[in-house]
Protein backbone atom coordinates (compact mmCIF):
# COMPACT_ATOMS: atom_id res chain seq x y z
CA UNK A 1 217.69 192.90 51.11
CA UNK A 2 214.34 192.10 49.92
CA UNK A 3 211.78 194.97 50.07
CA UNK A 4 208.35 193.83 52.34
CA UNK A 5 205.18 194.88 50.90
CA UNK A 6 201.28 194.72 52.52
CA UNK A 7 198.28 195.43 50.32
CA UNK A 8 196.78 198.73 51.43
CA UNK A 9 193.03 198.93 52.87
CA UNK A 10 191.43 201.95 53.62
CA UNK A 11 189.06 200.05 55.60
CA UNK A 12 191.76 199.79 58.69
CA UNK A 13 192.17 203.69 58.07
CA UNK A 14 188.56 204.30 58.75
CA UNK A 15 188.14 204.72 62.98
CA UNK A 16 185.86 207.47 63.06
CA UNK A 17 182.75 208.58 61.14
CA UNK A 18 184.79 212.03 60.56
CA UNK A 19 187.38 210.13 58.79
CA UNK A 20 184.64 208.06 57.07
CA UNK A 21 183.12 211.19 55.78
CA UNK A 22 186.78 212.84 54.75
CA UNK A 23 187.22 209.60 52.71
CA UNK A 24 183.99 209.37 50.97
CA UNK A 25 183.75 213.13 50.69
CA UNK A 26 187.40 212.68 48.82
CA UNK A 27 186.78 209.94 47.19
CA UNK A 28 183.87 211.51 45.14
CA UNK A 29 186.01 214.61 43.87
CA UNK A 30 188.41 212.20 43.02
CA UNK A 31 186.42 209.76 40.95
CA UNK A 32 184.73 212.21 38.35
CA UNK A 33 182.60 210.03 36.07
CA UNK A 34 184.21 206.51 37.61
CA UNK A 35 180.88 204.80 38.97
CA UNK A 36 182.91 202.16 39.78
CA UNK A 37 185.11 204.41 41.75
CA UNK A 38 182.73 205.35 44.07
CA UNK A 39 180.67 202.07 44.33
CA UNK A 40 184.14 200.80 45.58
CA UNK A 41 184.80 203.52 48.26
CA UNK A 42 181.30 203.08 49.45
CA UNK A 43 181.70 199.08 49.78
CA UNK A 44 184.74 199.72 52.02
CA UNK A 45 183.18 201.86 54.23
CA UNK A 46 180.83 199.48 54.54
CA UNK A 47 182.90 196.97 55.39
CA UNK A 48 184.11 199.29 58.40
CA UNK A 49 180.05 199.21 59.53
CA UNK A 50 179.64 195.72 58.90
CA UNK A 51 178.19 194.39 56.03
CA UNK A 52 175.45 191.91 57.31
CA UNK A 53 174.20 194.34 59.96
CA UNK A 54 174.32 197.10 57.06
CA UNK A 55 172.58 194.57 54.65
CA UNK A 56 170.04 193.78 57.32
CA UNK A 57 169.56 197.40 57.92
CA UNK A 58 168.48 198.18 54.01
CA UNK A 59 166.73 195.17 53.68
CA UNK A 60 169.53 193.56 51.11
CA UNK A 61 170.68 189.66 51.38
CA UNK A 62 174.78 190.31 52.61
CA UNK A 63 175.78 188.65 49.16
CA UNK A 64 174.00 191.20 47.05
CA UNK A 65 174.95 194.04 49.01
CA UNK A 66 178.48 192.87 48.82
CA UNK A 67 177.99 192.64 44.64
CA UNK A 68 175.81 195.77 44.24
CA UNK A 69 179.22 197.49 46.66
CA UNK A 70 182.11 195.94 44.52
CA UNK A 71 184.53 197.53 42.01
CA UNK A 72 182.02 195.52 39.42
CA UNK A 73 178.61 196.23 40.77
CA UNK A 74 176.10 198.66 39.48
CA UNK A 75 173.85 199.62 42.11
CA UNK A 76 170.81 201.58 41.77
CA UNK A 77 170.72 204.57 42.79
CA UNK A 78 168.29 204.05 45.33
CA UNK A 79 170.67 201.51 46.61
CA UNK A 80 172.87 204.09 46.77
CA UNK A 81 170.89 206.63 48.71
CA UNK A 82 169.76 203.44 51.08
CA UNK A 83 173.43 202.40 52.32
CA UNK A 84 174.42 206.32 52.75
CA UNK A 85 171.50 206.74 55.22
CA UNK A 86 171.95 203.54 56.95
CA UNK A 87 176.02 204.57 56.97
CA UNK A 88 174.93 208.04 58.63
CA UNK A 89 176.55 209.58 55.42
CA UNK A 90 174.40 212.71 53.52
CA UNK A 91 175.25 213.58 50.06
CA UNK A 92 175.50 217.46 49.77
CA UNK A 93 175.59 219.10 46.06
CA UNK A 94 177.65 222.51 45.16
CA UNK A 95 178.27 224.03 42.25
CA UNK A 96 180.89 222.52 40.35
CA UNK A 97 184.00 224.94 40.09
């Protein structure tokens, strides 16, 4: 008996803006000094909003947003700080532990 596989995507995991923040939240204590990491994570929940409308939003073209928002893109950090606001995200700092 052959064993069925599907490729996992935390996009179709990602209903509410709770479990949006949970995610992203997680996925930056998880990623320690993996830009890439986190560039992904952010990408996927932007899938979940929609990446033209999100692109519009920012004033990015869809095909750089999706490139800055891949496992190989390197954002700015004002891109960064763009897409979290128009995602309804806020990144908090604490002291490291």
């Amino acid at each position: 008996m052959a064993l069925k596989l599907s490729k996992w995507d935390s996009v179709e995991h990602l209903q509410t803006q709770q479990d949006i923040a949970l995610y992203f939240d997680a996925c930056l204590e998880e990623a320690g000094d993996d830009v890439a990491f986190i560039t992904k994570a952010l990408g996927n929940i932007a899938r979940v909003h929609g990446m033209t409308e999100l692109a519009n939003d920012i004033g990015l073209g869809r095909e750089s947003l999706y490139k800055a928002l891949s496992a190989e893109g390197n954002p700015s950090f004002a891109t960064i700080l763009k897409v979290t606001r128009a995602l309804g995200l806020q990144l908090h700092v604490s002291v490291a532990a």
